[in-house]
N, C-alpha and C. Protein backbone atom coordinates (compact mmCIF):
# COMPACT_ATOMS: atom_id res chain seq x y z
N UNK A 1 130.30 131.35 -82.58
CA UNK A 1 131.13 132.44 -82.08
C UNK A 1 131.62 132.09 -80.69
N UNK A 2 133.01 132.11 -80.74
CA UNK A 2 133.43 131.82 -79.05
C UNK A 2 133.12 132.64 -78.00
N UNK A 3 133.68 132.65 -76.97
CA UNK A 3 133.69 133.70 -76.03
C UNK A 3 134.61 133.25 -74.76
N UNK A 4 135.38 134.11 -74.26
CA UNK A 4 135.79 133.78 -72.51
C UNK A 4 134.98 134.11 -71.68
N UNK A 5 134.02 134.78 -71.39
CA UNK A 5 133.66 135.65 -70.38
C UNK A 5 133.36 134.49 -69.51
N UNK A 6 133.22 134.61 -68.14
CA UNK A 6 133.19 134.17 -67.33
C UNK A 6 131.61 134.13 -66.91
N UNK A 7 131.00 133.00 -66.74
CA UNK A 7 129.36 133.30 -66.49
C UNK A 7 128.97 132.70 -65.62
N UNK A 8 127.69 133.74 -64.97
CA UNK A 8 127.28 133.51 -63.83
C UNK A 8 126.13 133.74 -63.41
N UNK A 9 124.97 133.85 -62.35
CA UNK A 9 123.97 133.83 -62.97
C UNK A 9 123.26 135.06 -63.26
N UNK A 10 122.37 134.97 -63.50
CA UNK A 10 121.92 136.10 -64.25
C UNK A 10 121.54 137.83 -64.00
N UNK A 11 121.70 137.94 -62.58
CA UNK A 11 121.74 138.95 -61.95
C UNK A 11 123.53 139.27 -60.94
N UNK A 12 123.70 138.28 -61.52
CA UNK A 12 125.37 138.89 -61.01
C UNK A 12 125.73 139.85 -61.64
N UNK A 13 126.52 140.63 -60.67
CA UNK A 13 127.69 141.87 -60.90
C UNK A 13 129.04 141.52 -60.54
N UNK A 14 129.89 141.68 -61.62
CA UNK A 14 131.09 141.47 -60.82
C UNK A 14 131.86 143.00 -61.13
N UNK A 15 133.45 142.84 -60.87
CA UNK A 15 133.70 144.00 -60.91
C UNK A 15 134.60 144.25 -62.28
N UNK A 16 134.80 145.83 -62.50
CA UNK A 16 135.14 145.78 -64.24
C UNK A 16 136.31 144.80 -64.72
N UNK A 17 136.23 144.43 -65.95
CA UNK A 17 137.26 143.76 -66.43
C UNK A 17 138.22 144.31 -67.66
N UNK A 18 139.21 144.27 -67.43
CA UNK A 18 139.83 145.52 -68.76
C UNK A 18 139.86 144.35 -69.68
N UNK A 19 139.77 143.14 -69.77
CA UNK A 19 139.28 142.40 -70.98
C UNK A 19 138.01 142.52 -71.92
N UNK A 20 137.07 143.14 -70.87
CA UNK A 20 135.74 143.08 -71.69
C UNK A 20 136.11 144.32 -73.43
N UNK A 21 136.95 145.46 -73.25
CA UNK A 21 137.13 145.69 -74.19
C UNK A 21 137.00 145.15 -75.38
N UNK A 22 138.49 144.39 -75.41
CA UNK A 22 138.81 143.42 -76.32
C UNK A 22 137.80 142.07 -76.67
N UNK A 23 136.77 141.80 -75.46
CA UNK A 23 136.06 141.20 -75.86
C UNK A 23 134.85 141.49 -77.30
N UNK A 24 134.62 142.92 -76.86
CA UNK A 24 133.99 143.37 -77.37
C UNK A 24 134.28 143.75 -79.36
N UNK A 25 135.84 143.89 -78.99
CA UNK A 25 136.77 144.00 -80.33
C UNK A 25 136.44 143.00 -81.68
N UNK A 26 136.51 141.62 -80.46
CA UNK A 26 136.88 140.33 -81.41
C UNK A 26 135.39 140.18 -81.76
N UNK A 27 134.16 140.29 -81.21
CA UNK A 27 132.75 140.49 -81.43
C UNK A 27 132.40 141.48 -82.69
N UNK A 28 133.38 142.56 -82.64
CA UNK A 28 132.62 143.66 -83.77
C UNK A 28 133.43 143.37 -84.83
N UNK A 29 134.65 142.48 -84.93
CA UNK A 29 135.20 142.09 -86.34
C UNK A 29 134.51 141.16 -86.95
N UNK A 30 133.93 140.20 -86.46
CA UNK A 30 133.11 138.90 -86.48
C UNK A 30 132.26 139.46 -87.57
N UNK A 31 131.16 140.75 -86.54
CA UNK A 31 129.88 141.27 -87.02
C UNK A 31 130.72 141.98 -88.55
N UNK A 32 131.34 142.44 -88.21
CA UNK A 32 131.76 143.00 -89.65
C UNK A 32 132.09 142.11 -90.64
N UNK A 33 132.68 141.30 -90.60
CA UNK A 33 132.98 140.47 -91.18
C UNK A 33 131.47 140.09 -92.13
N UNK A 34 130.53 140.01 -91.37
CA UNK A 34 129.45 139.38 -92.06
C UNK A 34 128.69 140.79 -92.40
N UNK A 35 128.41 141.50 -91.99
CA UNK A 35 127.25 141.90 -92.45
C UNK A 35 128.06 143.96 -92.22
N UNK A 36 129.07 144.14 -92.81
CA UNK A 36 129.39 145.26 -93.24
C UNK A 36 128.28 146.03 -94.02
N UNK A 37 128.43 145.23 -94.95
CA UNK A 37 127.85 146.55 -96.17
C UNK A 37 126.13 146.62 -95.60
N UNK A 38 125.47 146.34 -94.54
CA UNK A 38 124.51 146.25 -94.30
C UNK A 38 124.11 147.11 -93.19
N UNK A 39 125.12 147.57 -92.25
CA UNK A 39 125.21 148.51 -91.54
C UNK A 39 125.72 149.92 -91.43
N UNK A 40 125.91 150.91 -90.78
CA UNK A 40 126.11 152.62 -90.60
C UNK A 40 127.01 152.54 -89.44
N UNK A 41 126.88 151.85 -88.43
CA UNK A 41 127.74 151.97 -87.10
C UNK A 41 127.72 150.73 -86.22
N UNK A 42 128.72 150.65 -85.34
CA UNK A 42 128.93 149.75 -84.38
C UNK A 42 129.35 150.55 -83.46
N UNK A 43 128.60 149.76 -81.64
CA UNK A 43 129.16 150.80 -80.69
C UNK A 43 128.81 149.67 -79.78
N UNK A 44 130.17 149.83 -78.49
CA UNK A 44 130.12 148.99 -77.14
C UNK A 44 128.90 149.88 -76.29
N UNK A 45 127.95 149.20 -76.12
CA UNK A 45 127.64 150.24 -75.07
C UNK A 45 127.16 149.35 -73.99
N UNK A 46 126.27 149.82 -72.96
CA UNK A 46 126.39 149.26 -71.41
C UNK A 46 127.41 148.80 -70.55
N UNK A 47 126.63 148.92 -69.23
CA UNK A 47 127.90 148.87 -68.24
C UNK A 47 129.39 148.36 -68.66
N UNK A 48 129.48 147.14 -69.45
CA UNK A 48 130.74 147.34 -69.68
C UNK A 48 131.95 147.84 -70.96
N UNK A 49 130.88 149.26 -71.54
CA UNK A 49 131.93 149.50 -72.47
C UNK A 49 132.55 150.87 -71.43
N UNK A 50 131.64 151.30 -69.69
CA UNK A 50 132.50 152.12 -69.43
C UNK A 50 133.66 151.68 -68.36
N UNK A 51 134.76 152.14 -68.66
CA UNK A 51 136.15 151.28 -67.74
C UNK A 51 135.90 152.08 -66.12
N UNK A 52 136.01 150.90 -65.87
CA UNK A 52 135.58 150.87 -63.90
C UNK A 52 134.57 150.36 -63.84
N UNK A 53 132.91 150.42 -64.27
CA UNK A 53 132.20 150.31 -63.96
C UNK A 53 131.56 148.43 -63.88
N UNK A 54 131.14 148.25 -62.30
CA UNK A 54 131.24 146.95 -62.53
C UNK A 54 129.26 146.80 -63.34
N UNK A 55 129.80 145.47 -63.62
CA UNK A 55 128.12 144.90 -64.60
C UNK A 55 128.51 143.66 -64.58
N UNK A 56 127.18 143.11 -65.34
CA UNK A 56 127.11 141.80 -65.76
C UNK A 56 127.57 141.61 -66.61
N UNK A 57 128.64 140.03 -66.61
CA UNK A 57 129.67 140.20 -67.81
C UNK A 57 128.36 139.45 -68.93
N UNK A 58 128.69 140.91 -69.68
CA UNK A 58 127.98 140.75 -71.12
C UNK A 58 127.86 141.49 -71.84
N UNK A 59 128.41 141.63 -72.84
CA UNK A 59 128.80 142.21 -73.68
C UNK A 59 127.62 143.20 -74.47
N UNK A 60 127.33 144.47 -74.48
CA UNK A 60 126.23 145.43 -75.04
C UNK A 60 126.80 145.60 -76.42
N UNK A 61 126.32 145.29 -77.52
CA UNK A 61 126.46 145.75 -78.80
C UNK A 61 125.66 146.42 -79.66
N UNK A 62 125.88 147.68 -80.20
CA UNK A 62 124.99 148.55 -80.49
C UNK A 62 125.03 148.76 -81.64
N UNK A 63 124.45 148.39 -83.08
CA UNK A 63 124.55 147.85 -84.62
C UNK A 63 123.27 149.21 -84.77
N UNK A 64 123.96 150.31 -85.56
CA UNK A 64 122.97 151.16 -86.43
C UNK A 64 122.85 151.04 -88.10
N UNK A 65 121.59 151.05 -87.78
CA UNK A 65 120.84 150.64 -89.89
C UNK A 65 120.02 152.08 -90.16
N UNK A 66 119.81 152.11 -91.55
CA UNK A 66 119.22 153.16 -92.05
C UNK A 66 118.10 152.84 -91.71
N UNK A 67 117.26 151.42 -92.32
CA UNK A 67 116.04 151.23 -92.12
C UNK A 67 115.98 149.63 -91.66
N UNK A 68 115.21 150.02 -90.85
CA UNK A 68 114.62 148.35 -89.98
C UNK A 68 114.32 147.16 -90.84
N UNK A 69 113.12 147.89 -92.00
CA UNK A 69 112.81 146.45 -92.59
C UNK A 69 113.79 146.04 -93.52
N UNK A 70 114.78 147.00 -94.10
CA UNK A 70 115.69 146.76 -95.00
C UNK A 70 116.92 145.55 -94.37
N UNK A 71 116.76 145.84 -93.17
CA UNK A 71 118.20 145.42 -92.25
C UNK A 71 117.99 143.73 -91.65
N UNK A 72 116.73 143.47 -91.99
CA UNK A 72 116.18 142.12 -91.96
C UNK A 72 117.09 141.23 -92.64
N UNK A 73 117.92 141.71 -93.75
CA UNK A 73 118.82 141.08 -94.75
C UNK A 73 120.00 140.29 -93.89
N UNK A 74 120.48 141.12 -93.00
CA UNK A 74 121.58 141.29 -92.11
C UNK A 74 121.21 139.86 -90.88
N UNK A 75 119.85 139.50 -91.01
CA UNK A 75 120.07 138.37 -90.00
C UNK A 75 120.21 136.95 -90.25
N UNK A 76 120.10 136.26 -91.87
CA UNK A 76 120.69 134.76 -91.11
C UNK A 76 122.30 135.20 -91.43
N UNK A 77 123.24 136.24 -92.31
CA UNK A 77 124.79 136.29 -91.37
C UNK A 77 124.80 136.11 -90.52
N UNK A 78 124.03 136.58 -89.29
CA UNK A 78 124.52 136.82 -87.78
C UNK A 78 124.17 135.40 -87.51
N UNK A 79 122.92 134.86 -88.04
CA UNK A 79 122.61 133.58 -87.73
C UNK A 79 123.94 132.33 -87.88
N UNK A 80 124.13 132.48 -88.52
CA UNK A 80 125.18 131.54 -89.40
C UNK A 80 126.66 131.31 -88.39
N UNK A 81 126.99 132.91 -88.00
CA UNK A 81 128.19 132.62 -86.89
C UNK A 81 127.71 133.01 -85.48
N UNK A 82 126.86 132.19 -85.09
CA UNK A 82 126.14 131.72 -83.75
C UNK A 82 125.30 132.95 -82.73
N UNK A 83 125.24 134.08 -83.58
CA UNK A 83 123.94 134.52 -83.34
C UNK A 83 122.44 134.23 -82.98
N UNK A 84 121.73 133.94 -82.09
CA UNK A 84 120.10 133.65 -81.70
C UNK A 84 119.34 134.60 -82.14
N UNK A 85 118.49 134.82 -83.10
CA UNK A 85 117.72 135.98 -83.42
C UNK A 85 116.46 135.97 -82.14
N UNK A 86 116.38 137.14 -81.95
CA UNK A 86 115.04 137.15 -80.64
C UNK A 86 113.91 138.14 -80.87
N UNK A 87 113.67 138.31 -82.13
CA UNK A 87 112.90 139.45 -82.66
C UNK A 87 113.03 141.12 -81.75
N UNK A 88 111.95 141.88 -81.74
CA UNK A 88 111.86 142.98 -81.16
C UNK A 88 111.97 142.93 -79.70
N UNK A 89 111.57 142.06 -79.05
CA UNK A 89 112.20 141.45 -77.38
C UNK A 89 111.63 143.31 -76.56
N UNK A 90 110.73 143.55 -76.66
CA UNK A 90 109.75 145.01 -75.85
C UNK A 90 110.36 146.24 -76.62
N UNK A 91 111.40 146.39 -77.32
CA UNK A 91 111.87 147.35 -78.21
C UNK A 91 111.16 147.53 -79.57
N UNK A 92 110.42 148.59 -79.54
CA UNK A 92 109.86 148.60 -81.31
C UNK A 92 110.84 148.94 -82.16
N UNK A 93 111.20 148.34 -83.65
CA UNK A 93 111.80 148.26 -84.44
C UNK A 93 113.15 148.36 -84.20
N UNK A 94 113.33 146.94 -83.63
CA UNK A 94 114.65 146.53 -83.08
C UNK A 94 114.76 145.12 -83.32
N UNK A 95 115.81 144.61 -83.96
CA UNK A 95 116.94 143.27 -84.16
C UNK A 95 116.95 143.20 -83.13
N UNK A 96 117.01 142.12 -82.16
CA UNK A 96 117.57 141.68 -80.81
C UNK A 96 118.55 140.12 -81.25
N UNK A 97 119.80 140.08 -81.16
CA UNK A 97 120.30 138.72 -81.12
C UNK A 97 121.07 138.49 -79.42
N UNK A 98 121.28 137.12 -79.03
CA UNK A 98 121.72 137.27 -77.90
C UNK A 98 122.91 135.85 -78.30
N UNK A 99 124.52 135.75 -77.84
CA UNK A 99 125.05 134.76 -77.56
C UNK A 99 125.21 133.84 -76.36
N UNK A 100 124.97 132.82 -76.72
CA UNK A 100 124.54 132.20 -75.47
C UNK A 100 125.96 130.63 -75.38
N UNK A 101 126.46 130.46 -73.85
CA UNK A 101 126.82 129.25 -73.55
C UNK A 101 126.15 128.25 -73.58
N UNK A 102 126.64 126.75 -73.79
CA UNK A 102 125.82 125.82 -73.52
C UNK A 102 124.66 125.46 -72.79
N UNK A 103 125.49 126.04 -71.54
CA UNK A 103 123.96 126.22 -70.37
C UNK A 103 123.25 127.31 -70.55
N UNK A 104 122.92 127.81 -71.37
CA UNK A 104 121.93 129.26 -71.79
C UNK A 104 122.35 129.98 -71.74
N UNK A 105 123.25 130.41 -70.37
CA UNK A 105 123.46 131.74 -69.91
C UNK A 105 124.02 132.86 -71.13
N UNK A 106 123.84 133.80 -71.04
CA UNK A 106 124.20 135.04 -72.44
C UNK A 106 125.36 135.34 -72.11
N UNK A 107 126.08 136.02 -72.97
CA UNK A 107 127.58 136.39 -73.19
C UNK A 107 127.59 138.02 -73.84
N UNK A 108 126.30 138.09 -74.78
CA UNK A 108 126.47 138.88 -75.54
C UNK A 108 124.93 139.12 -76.23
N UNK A 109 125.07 140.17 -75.95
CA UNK A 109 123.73 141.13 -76.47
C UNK A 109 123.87 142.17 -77.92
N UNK A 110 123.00 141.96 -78.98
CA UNK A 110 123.51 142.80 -80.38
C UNK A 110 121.98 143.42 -80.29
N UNK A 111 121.87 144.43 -80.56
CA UNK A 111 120.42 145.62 -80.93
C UNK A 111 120.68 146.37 -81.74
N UNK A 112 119.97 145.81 -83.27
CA UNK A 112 120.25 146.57 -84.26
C UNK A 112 119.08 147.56 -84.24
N UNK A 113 119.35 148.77 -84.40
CA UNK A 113 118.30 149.80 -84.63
C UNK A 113 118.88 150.93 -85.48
N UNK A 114 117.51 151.80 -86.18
CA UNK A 114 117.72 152.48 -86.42
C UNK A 114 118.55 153.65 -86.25
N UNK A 115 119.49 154.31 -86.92
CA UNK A 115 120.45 155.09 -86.19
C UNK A 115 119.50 156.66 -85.63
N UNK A 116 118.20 157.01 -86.29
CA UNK A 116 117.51 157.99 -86.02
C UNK A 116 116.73 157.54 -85.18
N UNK A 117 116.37 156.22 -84.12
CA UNK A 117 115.57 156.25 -83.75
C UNK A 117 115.92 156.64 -81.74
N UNK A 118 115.23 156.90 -81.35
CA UNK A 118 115.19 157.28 -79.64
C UNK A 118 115.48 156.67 -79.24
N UNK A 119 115.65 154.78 -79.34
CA UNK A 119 116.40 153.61 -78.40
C UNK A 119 117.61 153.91 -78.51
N UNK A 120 118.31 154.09 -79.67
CA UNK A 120 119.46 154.37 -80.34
C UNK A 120 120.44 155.67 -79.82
N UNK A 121 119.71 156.55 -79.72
CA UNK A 121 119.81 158.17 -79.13
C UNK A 121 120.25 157.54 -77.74
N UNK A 122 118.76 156.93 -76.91
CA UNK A 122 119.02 156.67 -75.22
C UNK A 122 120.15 155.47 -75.15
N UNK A 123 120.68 154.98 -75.69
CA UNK A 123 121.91 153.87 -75.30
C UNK A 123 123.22 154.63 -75.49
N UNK A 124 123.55 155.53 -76.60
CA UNK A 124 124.48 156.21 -76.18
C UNK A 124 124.45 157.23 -75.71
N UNK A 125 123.60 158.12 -75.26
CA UNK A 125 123.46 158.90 -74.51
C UNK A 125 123.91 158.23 -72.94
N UNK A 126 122.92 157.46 -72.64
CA UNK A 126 123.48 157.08 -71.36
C UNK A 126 124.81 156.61 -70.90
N UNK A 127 125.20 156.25 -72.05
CA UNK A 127 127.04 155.15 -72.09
C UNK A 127 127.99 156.92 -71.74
N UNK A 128 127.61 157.69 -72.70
CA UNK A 128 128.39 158.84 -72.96
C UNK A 128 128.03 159.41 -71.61
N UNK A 129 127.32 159.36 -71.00
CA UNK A 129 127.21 160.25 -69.68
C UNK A 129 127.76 159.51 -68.19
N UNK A 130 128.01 158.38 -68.81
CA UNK A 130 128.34 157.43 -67.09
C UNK A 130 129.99 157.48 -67.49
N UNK A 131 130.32 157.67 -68.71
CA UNK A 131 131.89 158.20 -69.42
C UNK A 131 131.95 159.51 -68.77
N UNK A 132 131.44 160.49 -68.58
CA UNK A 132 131.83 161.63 -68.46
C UNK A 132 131.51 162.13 -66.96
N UNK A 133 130.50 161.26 -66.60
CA UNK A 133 130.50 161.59 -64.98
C UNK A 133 130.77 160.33 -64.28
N UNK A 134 131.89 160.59 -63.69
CA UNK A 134 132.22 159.41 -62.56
C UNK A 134 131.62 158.96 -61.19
N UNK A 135 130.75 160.32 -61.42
CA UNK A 135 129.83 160.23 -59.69
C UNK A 135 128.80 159.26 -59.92
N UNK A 136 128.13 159.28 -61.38
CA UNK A 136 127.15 159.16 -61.73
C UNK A 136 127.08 157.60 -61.84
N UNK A 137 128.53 156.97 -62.52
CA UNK A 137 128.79 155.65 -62.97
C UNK A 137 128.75 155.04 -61.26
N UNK A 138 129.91 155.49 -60.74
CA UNK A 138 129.91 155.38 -59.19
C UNK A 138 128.60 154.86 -58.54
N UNK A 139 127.65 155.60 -58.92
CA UNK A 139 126.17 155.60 -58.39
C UNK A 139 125.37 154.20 -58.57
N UNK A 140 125.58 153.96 -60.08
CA UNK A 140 125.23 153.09 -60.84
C UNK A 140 125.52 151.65 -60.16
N UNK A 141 126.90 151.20 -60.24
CA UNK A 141 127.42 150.39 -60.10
C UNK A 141 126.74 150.22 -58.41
N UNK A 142 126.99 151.36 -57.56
CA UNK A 142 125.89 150.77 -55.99
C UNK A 142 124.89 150.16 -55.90
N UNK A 143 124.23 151.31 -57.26
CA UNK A 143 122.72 150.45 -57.24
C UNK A 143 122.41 149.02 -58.13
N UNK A 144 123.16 148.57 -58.74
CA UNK A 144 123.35 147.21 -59.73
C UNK A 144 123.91 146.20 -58.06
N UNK A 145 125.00 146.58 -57.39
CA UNK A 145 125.51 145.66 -56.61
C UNK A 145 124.35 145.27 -55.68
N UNK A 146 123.43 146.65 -55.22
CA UNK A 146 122.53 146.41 -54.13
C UNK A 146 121.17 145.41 -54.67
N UNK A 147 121.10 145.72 -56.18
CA UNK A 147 119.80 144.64 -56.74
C UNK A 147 120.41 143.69 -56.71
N UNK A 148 121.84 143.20 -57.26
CA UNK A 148 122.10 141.90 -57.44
C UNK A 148 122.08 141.01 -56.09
N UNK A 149 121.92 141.71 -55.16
CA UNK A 149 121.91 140.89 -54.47
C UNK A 149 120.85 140.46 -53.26
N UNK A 150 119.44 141.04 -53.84
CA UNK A 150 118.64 140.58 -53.55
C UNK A 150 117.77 139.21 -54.30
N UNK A 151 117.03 138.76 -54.10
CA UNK A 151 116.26 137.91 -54.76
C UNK A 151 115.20 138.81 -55.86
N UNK A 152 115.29 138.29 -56.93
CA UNK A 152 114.24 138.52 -58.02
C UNK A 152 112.97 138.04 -58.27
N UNK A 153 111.91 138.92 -57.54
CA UNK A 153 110.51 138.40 -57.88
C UNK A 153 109.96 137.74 -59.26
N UNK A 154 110.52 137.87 -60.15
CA UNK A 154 109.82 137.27 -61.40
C UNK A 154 111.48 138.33 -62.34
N UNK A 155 111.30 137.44 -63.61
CA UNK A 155 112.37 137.49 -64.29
C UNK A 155 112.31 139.40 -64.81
N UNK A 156 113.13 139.87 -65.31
CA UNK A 156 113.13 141.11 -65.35
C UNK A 156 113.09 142.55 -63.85
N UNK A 157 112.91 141.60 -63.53
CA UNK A 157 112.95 142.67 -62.02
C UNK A 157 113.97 143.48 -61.79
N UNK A 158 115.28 143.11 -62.09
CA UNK A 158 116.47 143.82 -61.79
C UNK A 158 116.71 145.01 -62.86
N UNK A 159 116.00 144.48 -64.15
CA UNK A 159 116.02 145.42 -65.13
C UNK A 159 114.78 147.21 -64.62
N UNK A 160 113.56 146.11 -64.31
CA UNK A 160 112.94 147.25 -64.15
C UNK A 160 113.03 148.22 -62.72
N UNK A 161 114.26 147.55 -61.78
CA UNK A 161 114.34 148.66 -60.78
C UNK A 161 115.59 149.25 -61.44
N UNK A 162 116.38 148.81 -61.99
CA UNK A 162 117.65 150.48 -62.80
C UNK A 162 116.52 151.40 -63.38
N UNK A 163 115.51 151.10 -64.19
CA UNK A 163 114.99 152.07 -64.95
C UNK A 163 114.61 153.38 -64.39
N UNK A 164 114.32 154.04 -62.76
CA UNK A 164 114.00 155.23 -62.60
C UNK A 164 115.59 155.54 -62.45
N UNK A 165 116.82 154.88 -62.50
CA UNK A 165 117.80 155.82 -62.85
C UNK A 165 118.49 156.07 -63.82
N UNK A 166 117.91 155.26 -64.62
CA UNK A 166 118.27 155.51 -66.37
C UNK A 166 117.40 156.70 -66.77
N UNK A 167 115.93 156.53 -66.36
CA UNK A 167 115.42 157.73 -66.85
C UNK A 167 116.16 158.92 -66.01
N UNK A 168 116.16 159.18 -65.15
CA UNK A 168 116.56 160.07 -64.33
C UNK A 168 117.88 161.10 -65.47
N UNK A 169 119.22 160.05 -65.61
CA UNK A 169 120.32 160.22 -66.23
C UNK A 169 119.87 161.05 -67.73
N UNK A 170 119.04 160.24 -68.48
CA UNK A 170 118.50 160.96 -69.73
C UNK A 170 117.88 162.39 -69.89
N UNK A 171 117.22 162.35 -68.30
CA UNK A 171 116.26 163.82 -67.99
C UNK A 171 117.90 164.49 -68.06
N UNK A 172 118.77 164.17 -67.43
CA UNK A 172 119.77 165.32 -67.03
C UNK A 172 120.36 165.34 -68.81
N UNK A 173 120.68 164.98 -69.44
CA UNK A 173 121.16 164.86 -70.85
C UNK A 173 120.01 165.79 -71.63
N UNK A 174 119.07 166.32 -71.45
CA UNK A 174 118.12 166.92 -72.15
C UNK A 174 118.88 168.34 -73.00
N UNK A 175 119.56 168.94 -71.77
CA UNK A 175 120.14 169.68 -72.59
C UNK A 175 121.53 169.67 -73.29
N UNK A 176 122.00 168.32 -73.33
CA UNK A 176 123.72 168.26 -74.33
C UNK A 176 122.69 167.88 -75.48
N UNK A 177 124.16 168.45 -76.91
CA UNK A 177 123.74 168.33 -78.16
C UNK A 177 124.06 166.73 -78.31
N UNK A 178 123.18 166.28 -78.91
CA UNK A 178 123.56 165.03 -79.45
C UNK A 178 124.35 164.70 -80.17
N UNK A 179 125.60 164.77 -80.25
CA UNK A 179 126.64 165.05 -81.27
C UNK A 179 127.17 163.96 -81.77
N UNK A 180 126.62 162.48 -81.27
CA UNK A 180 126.68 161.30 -82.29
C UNK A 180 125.85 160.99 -82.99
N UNK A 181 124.62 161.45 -83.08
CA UNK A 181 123.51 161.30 -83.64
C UNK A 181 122.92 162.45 -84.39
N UNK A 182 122.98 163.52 -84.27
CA UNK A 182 122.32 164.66 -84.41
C UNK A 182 122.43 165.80 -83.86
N UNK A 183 121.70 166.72 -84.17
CA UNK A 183 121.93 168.23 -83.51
C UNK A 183 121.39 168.62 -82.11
N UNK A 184 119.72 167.76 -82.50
CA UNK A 184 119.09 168.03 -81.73
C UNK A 184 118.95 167.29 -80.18
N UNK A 185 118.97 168.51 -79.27
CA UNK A 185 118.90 168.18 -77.78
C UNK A 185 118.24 167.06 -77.41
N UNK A 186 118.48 166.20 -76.52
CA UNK A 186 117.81 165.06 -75.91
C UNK A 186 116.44 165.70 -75.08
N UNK A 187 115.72 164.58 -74.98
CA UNK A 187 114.09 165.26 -74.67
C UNK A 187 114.03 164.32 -73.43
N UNK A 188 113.74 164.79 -72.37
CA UNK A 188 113.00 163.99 -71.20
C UNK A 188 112.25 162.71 -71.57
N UNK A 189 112.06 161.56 -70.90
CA UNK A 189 111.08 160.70 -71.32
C UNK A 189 110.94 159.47 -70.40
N UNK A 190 110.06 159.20 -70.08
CA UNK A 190 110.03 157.67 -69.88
C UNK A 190 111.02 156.65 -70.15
N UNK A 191 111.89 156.09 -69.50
CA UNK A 191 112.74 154.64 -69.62
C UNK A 191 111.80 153.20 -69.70
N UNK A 192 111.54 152.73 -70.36
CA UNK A 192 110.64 151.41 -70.53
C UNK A 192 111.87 150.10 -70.77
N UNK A 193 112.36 149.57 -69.90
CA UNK A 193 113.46 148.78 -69.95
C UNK A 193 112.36 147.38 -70.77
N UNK A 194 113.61 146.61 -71.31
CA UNK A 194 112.91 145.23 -71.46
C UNK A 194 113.67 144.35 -71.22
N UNK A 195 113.00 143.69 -71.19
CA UNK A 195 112.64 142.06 -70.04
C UNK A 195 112.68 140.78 -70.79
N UNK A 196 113.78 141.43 -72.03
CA UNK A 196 114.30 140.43 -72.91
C UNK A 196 115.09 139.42 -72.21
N UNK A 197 114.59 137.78 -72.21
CA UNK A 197 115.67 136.85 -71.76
C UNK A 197 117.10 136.78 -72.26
């Protein structure tokens, strides 16, 4: 699977790109292409499926299945057009694939999960709320620029200082209806980021 994105290292932020869209486009025809009848939904999500917000160029792809062990079917397709399978990577009952450049660096992140399950719920929940509040995305993007540019004690670090404002964002979502997923209201909870390479 090709890619343009521009890569850099691994805690860089740059600023939004109105290409990442379309990046994201030519990525979910690919996935369809292979493994349609095996999935329920496809969705851009993280920093860059919202426009303005700067992130790390890399692409968030969000693949919903009925059932986990069923959806096992769905991975040597992905394998086949240059997908890395990375098992559950700190997510329970989660597909993790990542695309990678020559020199390692990632391009592109796929997390297949359940469409009923709470990882699933918290990724668009959070995408849908940094869409609808601009203060909030605003916020975001300060605090991504201010980690990136410190030094990282051990790998995952940058991940696990966003997490008290991811949880934070979800506490405030407690009371919208979940209206891509379900009826029922979002519940307060713990953010447990992972520290997937």
């Amino acid at each position: 699977m090709s890619t343009a994105l521009d890569n850099r290292s691994p805690s860089t932020v740059l600023a939004y790109d109105p290409t990442w869209p379309d990046t994201f486009e030519a990525a979910k025809s690919q996935i369809l292409n292979a493994i349609a009848h095996h999935i329920q939904s496809i969705h851009h999500v993280g920093s860059t499926s919202v426009p303005g917000l700067a992130a790390k160029p890399i692409i968030d792809i969000l693949v919903g299945v009925h059932d986990w062990e069923e959806a096992r079917v769905a991975i040597p397709p992905l394998q086949r057009i240059g997908w890395e399978f990375r098992g559950q990577r700190g997510i329970p009952r989660r597909h993790y694939f990542v695309i990678r450049v020559p020199d390692g660096r990632r391009t592109h992140h796929l997390h297949m999960l359940e469409t009923t399950s709470r990882a699933y719920a918290d990724m668009l929940a959070f995408r849908d709320h940094l869409l609808a509040h601009p203060a909030a995305a605003t916020e975001y993007a300060t605090l991504k620029r201010r980690l990136a540019a410190r030094p990282e004690p051990h790998r995952g670090a940058y991940q696990q200082s966003k997490a008290p404002f991811i949880q934070r964002v979800l506490c405030e979502c407690q009371s919208q209806p979940r209206q891509a997923f379900g009826r029922d209201p979002l519940r307060c909870r713990t953010f447990k980021p992972s520290n997937a390479p």
